[in-house]
C-alpha atoms as a PDB file:
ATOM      1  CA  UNK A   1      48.806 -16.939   2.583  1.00  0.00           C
ATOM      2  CA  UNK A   2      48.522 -14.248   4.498  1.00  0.00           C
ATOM      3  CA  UNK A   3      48.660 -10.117   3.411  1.00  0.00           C
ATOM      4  CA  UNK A   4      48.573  -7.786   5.740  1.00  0.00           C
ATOM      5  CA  UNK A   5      48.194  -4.022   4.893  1.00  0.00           C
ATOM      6  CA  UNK A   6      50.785  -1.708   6.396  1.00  0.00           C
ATOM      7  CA  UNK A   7      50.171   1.618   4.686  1.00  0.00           C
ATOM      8  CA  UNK A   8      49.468   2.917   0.999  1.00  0.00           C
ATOM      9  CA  UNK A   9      51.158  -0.005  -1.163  1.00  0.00           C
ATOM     10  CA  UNK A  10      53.216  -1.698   2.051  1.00  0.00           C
ATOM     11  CA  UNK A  11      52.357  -5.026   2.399  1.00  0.00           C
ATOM     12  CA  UNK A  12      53.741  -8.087   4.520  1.00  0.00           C
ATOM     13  CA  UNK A  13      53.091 -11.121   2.930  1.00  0.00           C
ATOM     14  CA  UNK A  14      53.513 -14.711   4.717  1.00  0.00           C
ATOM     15  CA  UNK A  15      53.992 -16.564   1.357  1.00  0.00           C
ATOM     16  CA  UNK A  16      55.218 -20.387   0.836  1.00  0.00           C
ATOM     17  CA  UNK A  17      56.818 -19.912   4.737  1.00  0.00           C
ATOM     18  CA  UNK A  18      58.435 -16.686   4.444  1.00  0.00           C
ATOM     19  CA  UNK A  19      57.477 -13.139   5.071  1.00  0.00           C
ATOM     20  CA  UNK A  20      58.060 -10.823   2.414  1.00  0.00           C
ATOM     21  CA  UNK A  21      57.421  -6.802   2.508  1.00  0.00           C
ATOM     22  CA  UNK A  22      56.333  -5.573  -0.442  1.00  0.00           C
ATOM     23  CA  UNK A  23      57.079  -1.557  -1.764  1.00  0.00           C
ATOM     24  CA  UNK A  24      58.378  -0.647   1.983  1.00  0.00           C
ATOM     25  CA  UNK A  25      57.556   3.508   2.321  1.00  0.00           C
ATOM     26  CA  UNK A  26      58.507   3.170   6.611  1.00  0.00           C
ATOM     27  CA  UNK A  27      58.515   7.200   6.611  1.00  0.00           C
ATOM     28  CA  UNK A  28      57.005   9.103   9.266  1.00  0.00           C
ATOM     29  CA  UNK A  29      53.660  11.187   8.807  1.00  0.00           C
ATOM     30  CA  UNK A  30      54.245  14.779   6.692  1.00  0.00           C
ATOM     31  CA  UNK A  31      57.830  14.423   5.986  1.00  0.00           C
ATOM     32  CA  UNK A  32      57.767  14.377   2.196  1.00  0.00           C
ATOM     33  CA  UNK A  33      56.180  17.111   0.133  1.00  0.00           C
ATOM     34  CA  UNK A  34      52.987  17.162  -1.286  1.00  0.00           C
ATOM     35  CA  UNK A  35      52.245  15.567  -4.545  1.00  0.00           C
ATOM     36  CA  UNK A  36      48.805  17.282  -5.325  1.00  0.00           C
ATOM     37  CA  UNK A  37      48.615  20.760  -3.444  1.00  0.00           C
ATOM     38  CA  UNK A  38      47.381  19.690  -0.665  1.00  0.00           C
ATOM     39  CA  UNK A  39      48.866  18.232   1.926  1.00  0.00           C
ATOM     40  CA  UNK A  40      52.216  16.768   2.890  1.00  0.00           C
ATOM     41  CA  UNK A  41      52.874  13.115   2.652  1.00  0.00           C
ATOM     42  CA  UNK A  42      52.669  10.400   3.810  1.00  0.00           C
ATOM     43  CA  UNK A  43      49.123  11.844   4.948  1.00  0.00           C
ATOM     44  CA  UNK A  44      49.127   9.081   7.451  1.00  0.00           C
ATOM     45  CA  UNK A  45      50.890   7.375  10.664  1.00  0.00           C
ATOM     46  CA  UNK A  46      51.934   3.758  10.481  1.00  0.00           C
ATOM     47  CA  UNK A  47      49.534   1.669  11.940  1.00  0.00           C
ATOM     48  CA  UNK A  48      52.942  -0.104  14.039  1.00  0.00           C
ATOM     49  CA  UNK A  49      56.004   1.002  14.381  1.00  0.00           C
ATOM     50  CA  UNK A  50      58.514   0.799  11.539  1.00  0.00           C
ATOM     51  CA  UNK A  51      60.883  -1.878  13.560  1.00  0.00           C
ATOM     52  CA  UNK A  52      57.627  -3.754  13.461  1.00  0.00           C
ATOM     53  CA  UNK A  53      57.088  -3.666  10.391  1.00  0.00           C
ATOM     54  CA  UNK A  54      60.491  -4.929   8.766  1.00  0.00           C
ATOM     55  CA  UNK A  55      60.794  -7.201  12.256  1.00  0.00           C
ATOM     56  CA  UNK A  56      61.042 -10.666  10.999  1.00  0.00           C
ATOM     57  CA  UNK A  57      61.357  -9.724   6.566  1.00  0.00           C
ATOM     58  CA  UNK A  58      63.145 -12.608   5.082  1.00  0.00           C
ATOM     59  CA  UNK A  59      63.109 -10.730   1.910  1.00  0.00           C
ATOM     60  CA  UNK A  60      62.238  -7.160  -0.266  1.00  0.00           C
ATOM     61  CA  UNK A  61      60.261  -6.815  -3.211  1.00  0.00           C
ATOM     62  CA  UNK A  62      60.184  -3.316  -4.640  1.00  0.00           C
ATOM     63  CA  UNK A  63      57.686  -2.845  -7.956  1.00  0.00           C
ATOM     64  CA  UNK A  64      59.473   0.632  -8.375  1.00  0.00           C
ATOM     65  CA  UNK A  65      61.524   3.599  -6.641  1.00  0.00           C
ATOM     66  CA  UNK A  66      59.163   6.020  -6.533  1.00  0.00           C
ATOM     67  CA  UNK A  67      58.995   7.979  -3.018  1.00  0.00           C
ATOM     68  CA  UNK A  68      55.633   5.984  -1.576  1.00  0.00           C
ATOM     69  CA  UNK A  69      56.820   2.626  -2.574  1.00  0.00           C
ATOM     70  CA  UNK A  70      60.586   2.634  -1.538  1.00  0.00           C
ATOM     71  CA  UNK A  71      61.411   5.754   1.213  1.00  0.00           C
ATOM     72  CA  UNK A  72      64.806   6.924   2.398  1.00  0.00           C
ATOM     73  CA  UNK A  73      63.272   5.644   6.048  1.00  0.00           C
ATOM     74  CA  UNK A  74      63.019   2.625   4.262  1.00  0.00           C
ATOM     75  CA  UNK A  75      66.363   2.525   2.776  1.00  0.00           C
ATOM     76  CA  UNK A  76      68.085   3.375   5.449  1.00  0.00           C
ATOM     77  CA  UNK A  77      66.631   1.234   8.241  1.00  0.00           C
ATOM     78  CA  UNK A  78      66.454  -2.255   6.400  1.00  0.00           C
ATOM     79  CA  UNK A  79      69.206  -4.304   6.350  1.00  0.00           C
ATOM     80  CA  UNK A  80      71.903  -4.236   3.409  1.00  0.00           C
ATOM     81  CA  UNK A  81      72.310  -8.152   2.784  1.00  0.00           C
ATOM     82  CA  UNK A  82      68.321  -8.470   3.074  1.00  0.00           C
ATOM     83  CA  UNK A  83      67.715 -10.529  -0.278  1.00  0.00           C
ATOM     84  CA  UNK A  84      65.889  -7.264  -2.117  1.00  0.00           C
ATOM     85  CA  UNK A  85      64.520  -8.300  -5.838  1.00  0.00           C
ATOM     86  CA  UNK A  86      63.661  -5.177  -8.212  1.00  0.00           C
ATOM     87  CA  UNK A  87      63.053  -4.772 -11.810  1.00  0.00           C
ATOM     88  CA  UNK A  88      66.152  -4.628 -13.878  1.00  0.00           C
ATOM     89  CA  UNK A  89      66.104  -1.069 -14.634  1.00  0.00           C
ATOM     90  CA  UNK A  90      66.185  -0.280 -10.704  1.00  0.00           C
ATOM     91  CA  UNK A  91      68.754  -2.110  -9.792  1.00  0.00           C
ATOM     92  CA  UNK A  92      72.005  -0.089 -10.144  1.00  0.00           C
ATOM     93  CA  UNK A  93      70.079   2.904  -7.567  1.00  0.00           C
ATOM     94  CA  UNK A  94      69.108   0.193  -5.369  1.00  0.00           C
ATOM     95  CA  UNK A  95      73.239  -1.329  -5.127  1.00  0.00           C
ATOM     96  CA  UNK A  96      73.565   2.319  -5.178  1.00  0.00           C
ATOM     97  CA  UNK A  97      71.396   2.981  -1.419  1.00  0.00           C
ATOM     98  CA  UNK A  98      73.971   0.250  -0.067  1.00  0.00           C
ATOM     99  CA  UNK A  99      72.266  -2.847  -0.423  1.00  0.00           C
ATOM    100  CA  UNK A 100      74.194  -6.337  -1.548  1.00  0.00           C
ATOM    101  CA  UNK A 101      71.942  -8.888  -2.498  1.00  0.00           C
ATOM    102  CA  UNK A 102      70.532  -7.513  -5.332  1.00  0.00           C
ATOM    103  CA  UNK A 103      68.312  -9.375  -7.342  1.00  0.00           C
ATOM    104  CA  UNK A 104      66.286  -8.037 -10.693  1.00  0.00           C
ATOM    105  CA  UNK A 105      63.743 -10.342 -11.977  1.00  0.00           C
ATOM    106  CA  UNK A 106      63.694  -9.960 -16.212  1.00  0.00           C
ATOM    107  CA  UNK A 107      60.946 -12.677 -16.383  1.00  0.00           C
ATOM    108  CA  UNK A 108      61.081 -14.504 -13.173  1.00  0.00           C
ATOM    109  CA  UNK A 109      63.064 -15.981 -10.690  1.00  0.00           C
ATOM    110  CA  UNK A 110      62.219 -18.990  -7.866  1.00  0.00           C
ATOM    111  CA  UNK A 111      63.496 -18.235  -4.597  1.00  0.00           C
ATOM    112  CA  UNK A 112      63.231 -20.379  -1.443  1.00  0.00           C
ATOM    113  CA  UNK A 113      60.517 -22.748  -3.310  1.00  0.00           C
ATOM    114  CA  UNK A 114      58.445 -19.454  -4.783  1.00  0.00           C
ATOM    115  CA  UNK A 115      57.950 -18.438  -8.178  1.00  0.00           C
ATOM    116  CA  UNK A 116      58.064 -14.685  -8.542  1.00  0.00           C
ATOM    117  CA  UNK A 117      57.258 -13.940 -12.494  1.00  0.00           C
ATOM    118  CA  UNK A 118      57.488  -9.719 -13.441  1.00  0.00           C
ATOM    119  CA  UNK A 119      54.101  -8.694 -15.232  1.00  0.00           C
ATOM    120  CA  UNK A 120      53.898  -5.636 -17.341  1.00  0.00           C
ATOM    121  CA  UNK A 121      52.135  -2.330 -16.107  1.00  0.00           C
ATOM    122  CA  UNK A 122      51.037   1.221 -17.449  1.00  0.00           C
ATOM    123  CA  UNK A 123      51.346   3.846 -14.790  1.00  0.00           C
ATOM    124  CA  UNK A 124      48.815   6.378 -16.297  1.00  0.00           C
ATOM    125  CA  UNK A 125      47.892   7.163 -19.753  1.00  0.00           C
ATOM    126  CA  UNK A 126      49.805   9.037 -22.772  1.00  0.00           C
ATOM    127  CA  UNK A 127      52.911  11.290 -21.709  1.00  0.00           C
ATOM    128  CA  UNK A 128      52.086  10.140 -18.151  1.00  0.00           C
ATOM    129  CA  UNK A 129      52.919   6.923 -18.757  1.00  0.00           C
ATOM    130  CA  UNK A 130      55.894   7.485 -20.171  1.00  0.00           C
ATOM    131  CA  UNK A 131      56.861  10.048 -17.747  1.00  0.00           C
ATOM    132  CA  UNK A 132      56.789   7.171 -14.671  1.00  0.00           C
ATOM    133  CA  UNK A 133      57.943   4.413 -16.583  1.00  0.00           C
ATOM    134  CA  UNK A 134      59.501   2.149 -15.462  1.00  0.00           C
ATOM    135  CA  UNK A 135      56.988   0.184 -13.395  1.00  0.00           C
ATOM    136  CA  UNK A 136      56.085  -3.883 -12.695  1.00  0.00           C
ATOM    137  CA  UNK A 137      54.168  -5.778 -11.240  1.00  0.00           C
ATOM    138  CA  UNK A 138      54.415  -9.761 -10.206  1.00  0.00           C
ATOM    139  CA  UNK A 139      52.829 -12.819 -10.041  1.00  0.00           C
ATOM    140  CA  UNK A 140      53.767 -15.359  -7.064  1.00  0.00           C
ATOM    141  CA  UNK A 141      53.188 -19.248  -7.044  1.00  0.00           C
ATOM    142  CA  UNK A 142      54.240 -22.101  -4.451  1.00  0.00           C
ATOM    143  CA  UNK A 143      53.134 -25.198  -3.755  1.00  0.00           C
ATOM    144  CA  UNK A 144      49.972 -25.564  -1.685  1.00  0.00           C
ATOM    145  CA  UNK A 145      49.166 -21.709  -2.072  1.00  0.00           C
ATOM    146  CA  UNK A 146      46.932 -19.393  -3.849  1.00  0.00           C
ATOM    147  CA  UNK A 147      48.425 -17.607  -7.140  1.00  0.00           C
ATOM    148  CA  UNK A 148      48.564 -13.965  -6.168  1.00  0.00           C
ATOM    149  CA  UNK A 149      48.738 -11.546  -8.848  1.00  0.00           C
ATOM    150  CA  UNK A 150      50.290  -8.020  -7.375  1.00  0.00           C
ATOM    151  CA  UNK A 151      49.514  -5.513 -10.448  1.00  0.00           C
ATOM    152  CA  UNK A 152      51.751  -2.610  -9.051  1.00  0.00           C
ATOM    153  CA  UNK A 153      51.079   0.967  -9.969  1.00  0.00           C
ATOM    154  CA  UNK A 154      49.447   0.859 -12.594  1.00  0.00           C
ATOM    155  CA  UNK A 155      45.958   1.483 -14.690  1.00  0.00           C
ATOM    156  CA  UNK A 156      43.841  -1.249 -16.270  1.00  0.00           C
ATOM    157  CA  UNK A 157      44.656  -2.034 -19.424  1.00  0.00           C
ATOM    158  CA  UNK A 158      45.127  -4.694 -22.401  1.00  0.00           C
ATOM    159  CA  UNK A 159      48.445  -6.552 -20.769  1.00  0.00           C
ATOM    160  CA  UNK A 160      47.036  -6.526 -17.145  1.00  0.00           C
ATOM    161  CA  UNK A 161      43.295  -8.564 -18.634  1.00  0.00           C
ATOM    162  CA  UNK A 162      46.006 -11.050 -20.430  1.00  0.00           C
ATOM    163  CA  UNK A 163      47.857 -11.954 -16.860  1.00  0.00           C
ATOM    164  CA  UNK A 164      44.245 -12.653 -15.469  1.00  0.00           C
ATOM    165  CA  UNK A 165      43.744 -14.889 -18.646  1.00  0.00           C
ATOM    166  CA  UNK A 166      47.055 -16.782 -18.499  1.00  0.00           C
ATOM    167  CA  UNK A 167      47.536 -17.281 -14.755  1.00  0.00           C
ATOM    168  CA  UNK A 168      43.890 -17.135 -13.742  1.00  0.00           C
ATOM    169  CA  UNK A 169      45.035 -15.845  -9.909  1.00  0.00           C
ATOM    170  CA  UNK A 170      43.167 -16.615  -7.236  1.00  0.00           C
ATOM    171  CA  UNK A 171      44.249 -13.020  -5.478  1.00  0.00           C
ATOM    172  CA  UNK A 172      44.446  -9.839  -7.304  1.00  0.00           C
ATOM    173  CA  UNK A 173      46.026  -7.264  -5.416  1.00  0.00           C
ATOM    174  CA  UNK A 174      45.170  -3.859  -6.989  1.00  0.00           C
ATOM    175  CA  UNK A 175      46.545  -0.081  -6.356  1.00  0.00           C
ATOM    176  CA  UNK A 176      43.094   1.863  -6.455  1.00  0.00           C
ATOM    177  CA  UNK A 177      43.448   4.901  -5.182  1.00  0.00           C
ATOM    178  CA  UNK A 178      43.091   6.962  -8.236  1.00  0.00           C
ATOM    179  CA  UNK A 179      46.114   9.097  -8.187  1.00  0.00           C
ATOM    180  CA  UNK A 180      45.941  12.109 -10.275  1.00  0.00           C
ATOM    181  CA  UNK A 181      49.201  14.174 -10.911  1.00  0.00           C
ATOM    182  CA  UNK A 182      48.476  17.878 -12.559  1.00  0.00           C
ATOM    183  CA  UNK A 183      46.092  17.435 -14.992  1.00  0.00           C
ATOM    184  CA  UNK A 184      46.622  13.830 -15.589  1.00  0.00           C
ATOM    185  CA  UNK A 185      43.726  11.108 -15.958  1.00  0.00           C
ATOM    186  CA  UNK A 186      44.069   8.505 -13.207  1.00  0.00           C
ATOM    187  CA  UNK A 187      47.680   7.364 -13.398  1.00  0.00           C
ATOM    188  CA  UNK A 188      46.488   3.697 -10.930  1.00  0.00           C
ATOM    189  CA  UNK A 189      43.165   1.963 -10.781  1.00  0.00           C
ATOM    190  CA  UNK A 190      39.984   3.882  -9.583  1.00  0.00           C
ATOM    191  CA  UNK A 191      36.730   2.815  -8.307  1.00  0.00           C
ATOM    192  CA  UNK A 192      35.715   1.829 -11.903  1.00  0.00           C
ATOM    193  CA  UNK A 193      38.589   0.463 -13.070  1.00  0.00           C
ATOM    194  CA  UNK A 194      38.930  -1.855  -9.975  1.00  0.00           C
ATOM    195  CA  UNK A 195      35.153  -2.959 -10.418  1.00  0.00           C
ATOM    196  CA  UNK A 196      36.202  -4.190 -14.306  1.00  0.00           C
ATOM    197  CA  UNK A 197      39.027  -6.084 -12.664  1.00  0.00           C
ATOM    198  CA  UNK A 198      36.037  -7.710 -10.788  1.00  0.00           C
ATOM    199  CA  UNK A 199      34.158  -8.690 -13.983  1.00  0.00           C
ATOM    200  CA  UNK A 200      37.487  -9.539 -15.863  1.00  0.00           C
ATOM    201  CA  UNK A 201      38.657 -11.790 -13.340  1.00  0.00           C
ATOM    202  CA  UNK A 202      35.250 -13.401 -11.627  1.00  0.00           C
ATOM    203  CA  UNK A 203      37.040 -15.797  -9.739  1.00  0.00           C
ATOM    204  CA  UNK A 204      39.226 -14.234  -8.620  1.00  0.00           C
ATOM    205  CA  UNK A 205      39.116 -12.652  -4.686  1.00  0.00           C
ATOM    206  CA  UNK A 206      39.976  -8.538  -4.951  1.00  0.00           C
ATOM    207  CA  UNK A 207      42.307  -6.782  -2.257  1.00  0.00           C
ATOM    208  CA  UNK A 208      42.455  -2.639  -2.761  1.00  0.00           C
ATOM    209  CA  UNK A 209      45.270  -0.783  -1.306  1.00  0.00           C
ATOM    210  CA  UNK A 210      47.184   2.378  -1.828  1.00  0.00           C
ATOM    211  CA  UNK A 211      44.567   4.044  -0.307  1.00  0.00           C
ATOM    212  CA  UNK A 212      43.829   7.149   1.893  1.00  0.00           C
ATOM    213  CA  UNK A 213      47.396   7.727   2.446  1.00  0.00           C
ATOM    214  CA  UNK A 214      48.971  10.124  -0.200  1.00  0.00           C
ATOM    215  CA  UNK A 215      47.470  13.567  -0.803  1.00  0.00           C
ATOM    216  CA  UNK A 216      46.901  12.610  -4.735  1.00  0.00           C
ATOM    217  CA  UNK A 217      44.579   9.429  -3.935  1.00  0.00           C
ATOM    218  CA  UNK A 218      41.234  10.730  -3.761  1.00  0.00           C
ATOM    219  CA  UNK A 219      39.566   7.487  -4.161  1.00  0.00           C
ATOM    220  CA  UNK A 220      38.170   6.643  -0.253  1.00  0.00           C
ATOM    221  CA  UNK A 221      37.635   3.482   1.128  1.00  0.00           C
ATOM    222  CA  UNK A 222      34.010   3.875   1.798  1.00  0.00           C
ATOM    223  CA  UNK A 223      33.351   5.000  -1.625  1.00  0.00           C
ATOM    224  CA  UNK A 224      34.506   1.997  -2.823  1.00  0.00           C
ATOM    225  CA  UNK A 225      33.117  -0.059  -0.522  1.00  0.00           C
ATOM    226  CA  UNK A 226      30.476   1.524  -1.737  1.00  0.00           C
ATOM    227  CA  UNK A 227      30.591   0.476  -5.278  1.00  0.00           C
ATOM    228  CA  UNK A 228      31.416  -2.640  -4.875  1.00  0.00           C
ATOM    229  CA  UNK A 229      28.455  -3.297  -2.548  1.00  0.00           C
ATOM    230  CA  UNK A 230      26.081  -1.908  -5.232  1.00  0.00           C
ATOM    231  CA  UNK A 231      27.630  -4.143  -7.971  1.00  0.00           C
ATOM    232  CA  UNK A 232      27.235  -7.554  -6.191  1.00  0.00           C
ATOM    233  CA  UNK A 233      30.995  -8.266  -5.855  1.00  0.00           C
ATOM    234  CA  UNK A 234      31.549  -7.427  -1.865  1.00  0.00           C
ATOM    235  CA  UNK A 235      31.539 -11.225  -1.187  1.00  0.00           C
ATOM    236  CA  UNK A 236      35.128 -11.007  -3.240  1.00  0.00           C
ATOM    237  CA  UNK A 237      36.465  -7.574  -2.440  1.00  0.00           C
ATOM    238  CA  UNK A 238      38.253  -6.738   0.230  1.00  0.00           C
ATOM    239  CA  UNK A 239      39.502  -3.409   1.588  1.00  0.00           C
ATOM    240  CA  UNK A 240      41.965  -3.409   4.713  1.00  0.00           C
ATOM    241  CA  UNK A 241      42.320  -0.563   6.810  1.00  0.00           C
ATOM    242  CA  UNK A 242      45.759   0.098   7.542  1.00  0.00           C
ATOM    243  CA  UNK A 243      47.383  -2.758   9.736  1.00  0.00           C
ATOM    244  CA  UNK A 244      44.612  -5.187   8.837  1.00  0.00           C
ATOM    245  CA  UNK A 245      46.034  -8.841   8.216  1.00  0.00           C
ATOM    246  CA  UNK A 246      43.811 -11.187   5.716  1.00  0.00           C
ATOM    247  CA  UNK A 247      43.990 -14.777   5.184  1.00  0.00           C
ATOM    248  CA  UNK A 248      43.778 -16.710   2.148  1.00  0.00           C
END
C-alpha cells in the first residue's frame, strides 16, 4: 500500500492494484474564503499539478462535501463516469455535480477485490457536531494488504476506540489539524487527541494529515512532531509534507 499526501485531506492511495483519491479539494491557492478570519483558503499550492493528481484515479472516495474535501475544481475537472463512492446522504448532490457512477456505501461495499466498510464519525462536539453532520469515515481490506482505517473529519471519541478494537488496523489515517470554527472546541483531532489514538491503538502505524493548509488548522506539523517525539511513539507516526508518498 502506498498513501501519498496531496494537500489537507487529499490522498492517493495505491490499494489492492488500484489508485484511489481520497476527499479530492484540486482548487488553486486563495480562491475560497476564509474559514477563521484569517486568511483565504486553500492557504496552500498543490505540491503537483491538479492533472497530476487525478492522472491515472481508477476511482473517488469522498468522506463528505464540505469545501476542503470535495472542491468545485474538483468537481469539475474529474471525470463523470469515474466510479465515485459517498455516504448515502451525499449522494443525490454528488449525481447532482454531473457524475454517473454513483455509489453510497450504507455499511460496505467490495469493489475490484477491496472491502470498503463506512465507520461512524463526530465532527466536533455539541451543536457543532450536529451542525456538520453528516460525516464518515472507512475502513479498507484486500488480500495481501494492510487494514487501513481512514477516520475522516472527525474528533476522538467512543465509536472511533471501538473500530480500533474490532478491526485492529494496521494504518490509522487521522485528520489532526485541530480545526476550530467560532468559538467551537476542536471540531477534528489535535495534537492530544492524535497521541490517545497512539495509546488506543499501539499497534497500529499513525499517518496525520489535514494539516497546514486551511486557515482554521492551527495544529503545525512540527508541533506535533514534536509531541509525538516526546511521548515515545515517533517510530509509528508519520507526518507527510505535502506530496510525500509512504509505503506500507
Amino acid at each position: 500500500m502506498q498513501i501519498q499526501l496531496i494537500r489537507n485531506a487529499t490522498l492517493r492511495v495505491h490499494y489492492g492494484g488500484k489508485l484511489i483519491l481520497i476527499d479530492p479539494d484540486l482548487g488553486d491557492k486563495h480562491t475560497r474564503d476564509p474559514l477563521a478570519g484569517q486568511s483565504r483558503n486553500p492557504t496552500v499550492d498543490l505540491p503537483i499539478s491538479a492533472i497530476q493528481v487525478i492522472d491515472g484515479i481508477e476511482m473517488v472516495l469522498v468522506s463528505h462535501l464540505h469545501q476542503d474535501h470535495f472542491d468545485a475544481a474538483a468537481q469539475e475537472m474529474l471525470q463523470k463516469d469515474l466510479p465515485l463512492f459517498c455516504q448515502p446522504e451525499d449522494e443525490p448532490t454528488i449525481r447532482e455535480y454531473g457524475f454517473a457512477a454513483v455509489h453510497p456505501i450504507d455499511q460496505n461495499v467490495i469493489w475490484e477485490g477491496i472491502t470498503i466498510a463506512r465507520t461512524p464519525a463526530q465532527h466536533g462536539s455539541g451543536v457543532w457536531a450536529e451542525r456538520l453532520a453528516p460525516v464518515s469515515g472507512f475502513v479498507f481490506k484486500a488480500d495481501g494488504e494492510p487494514t487501513l482505517y481512514w477516520t475522516g473529519d472527525t474528533i476522538y471519541y467512543p465509536a472511533v476506540k471501538y473500530v480500533f478494537d474490532e478491526v485492529i488496523p494496521d494504518v490509522i489515517v487521522t485528520h489532526s489539524g485541530g480545526a476550530q470554527l467560532g468559538e467551537s472546541r476542536p471540531i477534528i483531532m489535535d495534537i492530544e487527541q492524535t497521541l490517545i489514538v497512539c495509546n488506543a491503538a499501539p499497534r497500529a502505524k499513525v499517518v496525520a494529515v489535514h494539516l497546514e493548509a486551511l486557515d482554521h488548522c492551527p495544529v503545525e506539523r512540527a508541533e506535533l512532531e514534536a509531541a509525538a517525539q516526546g511521548s515515545g511513539f515517533m517510530d509509528r507516526v508519520f507526518i507527510p509534507v505535502d506530496g510525500e508518498m509512504l509505503t506500507f
